[in-house]
PDB file of N, CA and C in Angstrom:
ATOM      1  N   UNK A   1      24.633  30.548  35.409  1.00  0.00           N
ATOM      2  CA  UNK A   1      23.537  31.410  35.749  1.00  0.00           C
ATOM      3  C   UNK A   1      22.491  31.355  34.632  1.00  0.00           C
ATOM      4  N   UNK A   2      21.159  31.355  34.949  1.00  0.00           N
ATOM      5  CA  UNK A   2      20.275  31.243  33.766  1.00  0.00           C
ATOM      6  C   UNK A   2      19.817  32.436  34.161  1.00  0.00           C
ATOM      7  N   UNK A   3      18.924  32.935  32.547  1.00  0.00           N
ATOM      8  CA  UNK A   3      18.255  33.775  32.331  1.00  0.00           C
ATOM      9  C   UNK A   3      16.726  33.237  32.056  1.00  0.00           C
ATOM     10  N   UNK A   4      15.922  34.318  32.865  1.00  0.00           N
ATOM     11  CA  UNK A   4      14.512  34.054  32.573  1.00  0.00           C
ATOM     12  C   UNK A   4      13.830  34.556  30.946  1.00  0.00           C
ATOM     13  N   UNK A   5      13.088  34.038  30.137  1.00  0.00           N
ATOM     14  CA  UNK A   5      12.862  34.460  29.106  1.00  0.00           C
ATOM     15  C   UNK A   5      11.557  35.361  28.968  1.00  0.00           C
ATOM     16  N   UNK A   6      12.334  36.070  27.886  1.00  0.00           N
ATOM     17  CA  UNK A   6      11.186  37.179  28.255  1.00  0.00           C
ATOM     18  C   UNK A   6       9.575  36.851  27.903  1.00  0.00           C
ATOM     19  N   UNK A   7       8.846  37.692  27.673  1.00  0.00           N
ATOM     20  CA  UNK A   7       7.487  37.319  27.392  1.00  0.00           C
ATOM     21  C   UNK A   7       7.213  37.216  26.057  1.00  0.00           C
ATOM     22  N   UNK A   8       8.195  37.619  25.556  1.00  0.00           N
ATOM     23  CA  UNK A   8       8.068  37.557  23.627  1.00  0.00           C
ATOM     24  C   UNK A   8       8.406  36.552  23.355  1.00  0.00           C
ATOM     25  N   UNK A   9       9.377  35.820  24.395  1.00  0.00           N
ATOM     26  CA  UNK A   9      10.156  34.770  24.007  1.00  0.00           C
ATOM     27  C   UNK A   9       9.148  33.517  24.231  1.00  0.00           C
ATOM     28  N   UNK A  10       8.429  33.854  25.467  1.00  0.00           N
ATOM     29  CA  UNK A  10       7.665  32.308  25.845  1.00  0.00           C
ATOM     30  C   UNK A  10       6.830  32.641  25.236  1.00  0.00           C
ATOM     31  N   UNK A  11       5.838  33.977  24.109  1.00  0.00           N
ATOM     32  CA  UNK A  11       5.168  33.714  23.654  1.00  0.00           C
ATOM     33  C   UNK A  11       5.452  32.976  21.737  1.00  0.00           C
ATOM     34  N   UNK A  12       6.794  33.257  21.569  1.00  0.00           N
ATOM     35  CA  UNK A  12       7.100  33.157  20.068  1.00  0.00           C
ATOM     36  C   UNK A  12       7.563  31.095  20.462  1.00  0.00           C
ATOM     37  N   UNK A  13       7.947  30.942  21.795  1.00  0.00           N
ATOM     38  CA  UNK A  13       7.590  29.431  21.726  1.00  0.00           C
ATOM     39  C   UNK A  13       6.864  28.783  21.492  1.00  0.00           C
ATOM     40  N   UNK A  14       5.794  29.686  22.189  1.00  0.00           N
ATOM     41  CA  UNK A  14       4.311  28.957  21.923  1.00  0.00           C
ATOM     42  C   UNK A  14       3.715  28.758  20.856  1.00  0.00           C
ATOM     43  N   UNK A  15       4.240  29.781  19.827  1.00  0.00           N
ATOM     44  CA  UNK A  15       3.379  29.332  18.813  1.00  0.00           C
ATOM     45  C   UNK A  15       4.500  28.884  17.891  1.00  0.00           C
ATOM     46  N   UNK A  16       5.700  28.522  18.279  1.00  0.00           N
ATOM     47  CA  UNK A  16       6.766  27.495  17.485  1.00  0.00           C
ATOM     48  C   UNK A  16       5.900  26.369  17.790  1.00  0.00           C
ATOM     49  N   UNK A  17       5.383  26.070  19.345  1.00  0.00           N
ATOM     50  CA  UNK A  17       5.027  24.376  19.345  1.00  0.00           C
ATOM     51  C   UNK A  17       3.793  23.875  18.564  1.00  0.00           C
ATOM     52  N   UNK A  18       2.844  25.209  18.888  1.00  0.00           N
ATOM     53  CA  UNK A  18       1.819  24.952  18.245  1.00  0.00           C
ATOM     54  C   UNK A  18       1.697  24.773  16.811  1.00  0.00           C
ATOM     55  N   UNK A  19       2.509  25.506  15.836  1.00  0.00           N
ATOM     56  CA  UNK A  19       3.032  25.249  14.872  1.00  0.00           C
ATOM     57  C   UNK A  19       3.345  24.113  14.407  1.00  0.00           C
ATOM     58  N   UNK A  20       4.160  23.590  15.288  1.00  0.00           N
ATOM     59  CA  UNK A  20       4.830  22.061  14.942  1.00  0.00           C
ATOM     60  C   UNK A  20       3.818  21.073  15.247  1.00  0.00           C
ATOM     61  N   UNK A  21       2.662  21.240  16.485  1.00  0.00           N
ATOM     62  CA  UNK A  21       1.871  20.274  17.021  1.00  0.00           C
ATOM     63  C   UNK A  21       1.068  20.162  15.456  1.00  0.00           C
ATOM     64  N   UNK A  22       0.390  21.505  15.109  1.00  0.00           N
ATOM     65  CA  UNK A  22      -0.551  21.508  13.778  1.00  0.00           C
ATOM     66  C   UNK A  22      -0.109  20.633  13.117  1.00  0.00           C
ATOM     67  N   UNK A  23       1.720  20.545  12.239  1.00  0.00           N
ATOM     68  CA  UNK A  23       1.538  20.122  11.711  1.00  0.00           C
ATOM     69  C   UNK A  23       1.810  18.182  12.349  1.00  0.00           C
ATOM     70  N   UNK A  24       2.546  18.013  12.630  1.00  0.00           N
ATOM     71  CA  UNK A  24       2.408  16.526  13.740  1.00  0.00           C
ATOM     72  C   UNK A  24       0.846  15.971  13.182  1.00  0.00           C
ATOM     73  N   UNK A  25      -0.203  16.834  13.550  1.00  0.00           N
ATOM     74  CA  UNK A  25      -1.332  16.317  13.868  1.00  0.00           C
ATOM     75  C   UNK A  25      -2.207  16.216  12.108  1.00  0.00           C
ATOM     76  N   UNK A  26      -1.824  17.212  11.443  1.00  0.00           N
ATOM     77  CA  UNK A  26      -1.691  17.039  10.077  1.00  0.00           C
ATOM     78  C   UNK A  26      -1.419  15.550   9.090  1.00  0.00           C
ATOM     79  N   UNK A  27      -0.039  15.398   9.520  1.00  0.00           N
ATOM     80  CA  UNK A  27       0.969  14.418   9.179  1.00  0.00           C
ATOM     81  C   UNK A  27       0.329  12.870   9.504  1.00  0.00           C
ATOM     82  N   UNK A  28      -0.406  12.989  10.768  1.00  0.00           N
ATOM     83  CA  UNK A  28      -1.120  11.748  11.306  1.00  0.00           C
ATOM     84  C   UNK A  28      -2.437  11.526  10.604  1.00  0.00           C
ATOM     85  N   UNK A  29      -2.946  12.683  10.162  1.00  0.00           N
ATOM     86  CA  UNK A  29      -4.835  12.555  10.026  1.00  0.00           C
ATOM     87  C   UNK A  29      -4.117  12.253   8.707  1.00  0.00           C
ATOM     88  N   UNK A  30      -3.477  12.884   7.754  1.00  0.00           N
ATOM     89  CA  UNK A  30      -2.924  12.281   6.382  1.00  0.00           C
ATOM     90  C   UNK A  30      -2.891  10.670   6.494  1.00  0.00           C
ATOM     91  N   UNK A  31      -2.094  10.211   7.435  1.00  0.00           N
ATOM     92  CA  UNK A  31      -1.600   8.604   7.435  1.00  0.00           C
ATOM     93  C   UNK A  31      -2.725   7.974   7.632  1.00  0.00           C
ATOM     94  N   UNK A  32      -3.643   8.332   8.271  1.00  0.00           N
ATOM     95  CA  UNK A  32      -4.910   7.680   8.679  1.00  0.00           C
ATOM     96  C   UNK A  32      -6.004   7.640   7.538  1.00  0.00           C
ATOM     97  N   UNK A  33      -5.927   8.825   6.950  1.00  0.00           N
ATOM     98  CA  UNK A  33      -7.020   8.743   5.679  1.00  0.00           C
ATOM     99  C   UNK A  33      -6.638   7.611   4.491  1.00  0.00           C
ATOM    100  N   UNK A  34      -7.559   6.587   4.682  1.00  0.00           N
ATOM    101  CA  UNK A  34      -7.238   5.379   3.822  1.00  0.00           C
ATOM    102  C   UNK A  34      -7.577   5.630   2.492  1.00  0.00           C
ATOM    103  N   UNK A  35      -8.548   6.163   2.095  1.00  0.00           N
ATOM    104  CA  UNK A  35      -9.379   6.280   1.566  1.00  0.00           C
ATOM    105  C   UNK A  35      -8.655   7.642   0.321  1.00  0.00           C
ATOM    106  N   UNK A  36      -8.084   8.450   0.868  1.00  0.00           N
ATOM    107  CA  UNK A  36      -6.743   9.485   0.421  1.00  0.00           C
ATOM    108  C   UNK A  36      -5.431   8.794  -0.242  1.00  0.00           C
ATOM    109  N   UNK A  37      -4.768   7.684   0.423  1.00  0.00           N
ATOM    110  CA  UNK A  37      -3.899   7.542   0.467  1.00  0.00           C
ATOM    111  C   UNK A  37      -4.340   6.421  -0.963  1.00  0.00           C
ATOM    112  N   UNK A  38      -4.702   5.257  -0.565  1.00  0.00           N
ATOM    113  CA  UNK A  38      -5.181   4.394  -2.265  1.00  0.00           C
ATOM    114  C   UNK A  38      -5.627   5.135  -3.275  1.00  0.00           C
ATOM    115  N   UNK A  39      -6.217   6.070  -3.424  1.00  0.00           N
ATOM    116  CA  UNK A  39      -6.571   7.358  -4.691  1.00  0.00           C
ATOM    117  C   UNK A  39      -5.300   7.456  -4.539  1.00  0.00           C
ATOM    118  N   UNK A  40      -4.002   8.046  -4.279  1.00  0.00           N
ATOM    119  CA  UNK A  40      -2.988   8.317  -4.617  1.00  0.00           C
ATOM    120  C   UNK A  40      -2.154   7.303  -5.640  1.00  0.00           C
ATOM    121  N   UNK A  41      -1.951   6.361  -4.308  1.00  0.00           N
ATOM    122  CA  UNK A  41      -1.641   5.313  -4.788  1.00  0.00           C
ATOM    123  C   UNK A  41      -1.814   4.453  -6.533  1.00  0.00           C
ATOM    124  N   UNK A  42      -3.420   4.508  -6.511  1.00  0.00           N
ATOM    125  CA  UNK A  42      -3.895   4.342  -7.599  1.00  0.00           C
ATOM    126  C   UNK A  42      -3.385   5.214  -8.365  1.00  0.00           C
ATOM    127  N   UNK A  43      -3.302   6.589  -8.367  1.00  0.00           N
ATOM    128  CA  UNK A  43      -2.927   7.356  -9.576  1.00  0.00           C
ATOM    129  C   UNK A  43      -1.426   7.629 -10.190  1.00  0.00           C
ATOM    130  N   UNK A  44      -0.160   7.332  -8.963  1.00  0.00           N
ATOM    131  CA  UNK A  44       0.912   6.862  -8.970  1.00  0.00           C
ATOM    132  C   UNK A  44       1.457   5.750  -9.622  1.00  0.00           C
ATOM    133  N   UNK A  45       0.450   4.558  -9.841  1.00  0.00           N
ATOM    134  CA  UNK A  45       0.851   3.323 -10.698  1.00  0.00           C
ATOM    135  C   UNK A  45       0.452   3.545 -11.905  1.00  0.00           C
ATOM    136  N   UNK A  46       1.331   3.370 -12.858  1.00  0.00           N
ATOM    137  CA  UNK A  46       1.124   3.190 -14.099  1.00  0.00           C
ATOM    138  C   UNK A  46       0.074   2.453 -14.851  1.00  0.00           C
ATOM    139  N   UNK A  47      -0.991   2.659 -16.045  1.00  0.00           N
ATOM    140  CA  UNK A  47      -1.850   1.731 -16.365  1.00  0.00           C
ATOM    141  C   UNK A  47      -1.234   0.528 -16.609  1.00  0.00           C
ATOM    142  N   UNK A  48      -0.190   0.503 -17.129  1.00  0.00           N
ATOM    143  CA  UNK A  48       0.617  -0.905 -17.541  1.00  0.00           C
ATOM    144  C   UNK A  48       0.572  -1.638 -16.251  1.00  0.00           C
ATOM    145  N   UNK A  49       0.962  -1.088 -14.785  1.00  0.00           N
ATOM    146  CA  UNK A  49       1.193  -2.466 -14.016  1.00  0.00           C
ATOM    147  C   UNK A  49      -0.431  -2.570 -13.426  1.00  0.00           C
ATOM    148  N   UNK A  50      -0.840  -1.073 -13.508  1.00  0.00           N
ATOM    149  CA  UNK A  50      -2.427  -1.757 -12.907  1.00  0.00           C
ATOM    150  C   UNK A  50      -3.271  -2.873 -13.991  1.00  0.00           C
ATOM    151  N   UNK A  51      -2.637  -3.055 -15.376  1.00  0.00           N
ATOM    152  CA  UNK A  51      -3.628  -3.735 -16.308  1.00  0.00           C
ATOM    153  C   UNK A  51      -3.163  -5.011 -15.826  1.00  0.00           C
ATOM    154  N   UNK A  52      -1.891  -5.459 -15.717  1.00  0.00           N
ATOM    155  CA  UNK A  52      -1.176  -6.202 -15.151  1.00  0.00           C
ATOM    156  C   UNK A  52      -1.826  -7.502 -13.788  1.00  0.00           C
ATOM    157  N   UNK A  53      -1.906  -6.298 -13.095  1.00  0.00           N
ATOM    158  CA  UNK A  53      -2.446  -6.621 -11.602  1.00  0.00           C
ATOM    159  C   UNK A  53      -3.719  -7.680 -11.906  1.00  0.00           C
ATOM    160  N   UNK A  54      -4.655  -6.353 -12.668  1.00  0.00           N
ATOM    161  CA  UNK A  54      -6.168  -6.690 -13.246  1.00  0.00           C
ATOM    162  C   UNK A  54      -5.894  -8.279 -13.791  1.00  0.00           C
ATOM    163  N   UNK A  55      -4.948  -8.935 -14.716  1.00  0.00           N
ATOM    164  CA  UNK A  55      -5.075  -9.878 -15.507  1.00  0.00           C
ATOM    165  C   UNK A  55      -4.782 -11.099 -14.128  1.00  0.00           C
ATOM    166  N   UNK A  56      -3.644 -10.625 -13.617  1.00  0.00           N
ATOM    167  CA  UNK A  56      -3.503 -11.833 -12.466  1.00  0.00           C
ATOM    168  C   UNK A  56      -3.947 -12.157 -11.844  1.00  0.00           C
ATOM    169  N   UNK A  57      -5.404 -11.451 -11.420  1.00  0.00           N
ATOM    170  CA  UNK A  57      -5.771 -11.696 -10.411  1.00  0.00           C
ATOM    171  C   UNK A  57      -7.392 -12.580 -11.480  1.00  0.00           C
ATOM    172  N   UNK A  58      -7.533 -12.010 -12.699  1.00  0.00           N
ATOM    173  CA  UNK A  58      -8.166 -12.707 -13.691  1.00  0.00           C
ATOM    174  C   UNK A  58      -8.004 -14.077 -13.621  1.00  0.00           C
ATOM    175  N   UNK A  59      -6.554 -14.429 -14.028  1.00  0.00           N
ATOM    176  CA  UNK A  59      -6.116 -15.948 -14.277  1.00  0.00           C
ATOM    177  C   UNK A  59      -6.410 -16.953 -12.623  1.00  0.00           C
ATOM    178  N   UNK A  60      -6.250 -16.166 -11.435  1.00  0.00           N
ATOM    179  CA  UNK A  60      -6.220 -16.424 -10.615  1.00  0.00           C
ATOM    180  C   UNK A  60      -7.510 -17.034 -10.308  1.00  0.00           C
ATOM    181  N   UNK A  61      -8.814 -16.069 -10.378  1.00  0.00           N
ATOM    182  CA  UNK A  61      -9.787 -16.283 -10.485  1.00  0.00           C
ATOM    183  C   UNK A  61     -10.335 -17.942 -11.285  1.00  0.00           C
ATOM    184  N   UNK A  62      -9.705 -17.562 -12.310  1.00  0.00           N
ATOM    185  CA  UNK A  62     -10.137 -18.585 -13.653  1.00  0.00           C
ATOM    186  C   UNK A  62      -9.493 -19.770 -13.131  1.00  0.00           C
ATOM    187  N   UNK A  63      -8.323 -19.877 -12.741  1.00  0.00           N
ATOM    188  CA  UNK A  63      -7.649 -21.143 -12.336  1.00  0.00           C
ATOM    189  C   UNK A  63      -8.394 -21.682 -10.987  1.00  0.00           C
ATOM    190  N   UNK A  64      -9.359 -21.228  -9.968  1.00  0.00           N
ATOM    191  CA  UNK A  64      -9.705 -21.491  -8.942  1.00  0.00           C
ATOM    192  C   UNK A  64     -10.939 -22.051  -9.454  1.00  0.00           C
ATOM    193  N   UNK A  65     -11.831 -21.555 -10.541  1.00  0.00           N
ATOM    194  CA  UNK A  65     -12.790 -21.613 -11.283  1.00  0.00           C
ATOM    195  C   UNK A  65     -12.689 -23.504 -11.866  1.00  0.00           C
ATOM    196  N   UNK A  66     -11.951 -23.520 -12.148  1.00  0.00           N
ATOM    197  CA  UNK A  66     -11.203 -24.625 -13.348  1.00  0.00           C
ATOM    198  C   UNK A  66     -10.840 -25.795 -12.042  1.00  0.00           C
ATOM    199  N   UNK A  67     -10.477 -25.647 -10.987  1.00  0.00           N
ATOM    200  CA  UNK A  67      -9.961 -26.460 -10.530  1.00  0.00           C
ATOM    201  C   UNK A  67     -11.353 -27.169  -9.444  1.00  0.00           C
ATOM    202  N   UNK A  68     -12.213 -26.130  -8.453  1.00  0.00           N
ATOM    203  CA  UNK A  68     -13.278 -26.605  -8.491  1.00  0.00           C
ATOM    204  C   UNK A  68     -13.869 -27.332  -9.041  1.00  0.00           C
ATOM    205  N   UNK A  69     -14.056 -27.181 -10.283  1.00  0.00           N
ATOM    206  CA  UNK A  69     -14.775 -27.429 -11.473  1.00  0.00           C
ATOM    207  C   UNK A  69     -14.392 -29.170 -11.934  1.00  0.00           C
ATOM    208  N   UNK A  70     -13.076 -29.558 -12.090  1.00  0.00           N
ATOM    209  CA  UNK A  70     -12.381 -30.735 -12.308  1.00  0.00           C
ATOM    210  C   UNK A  70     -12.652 -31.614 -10.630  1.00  0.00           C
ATOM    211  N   UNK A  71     -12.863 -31.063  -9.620  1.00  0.00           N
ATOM    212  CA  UNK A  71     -13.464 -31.965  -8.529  1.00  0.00           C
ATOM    213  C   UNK A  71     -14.711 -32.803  -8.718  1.00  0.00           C
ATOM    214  N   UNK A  72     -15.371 -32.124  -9.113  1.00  0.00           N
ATOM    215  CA  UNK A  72     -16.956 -32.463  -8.889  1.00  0.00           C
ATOM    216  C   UNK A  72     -16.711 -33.428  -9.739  1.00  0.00           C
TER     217      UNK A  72
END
């Protein structure tokens, strides 16, 4: 046998879902903000591996530089 729920009840659902939808919809606009998420990111890595990063992509540069360069 079921019971019908009362009106406190379908109203304290409602704002359980809505609750949960807020945050759902929260959780998504977070994942989506790119622009949020690399500022994090960035501030999460250590200067050591970002100096790191910076140099490899230096040599990288320089070696593409150098090798052009020995064509001509």
């Amino acid at each position: 046998m079921t019971t019908n729920p009362s009106s406190e009840q379908i109203e304290a659902d409602i704002a359980r879902t809505r609750a949960e939808l807020a945050q759902t919809v929260d959780e998504l606009t977070a994942r989506l903000d790119v622009k949020a998420r690399v500022r994090e990111r960035i501030q999460q890595t250590s200067p050591t591996a970002l100096g790191v990063g910076v140099a490899a992509v230096a040599v990288l540069v320089a070696a593409v530089v150098v090798i052009r360069h020995r064509r001509r």
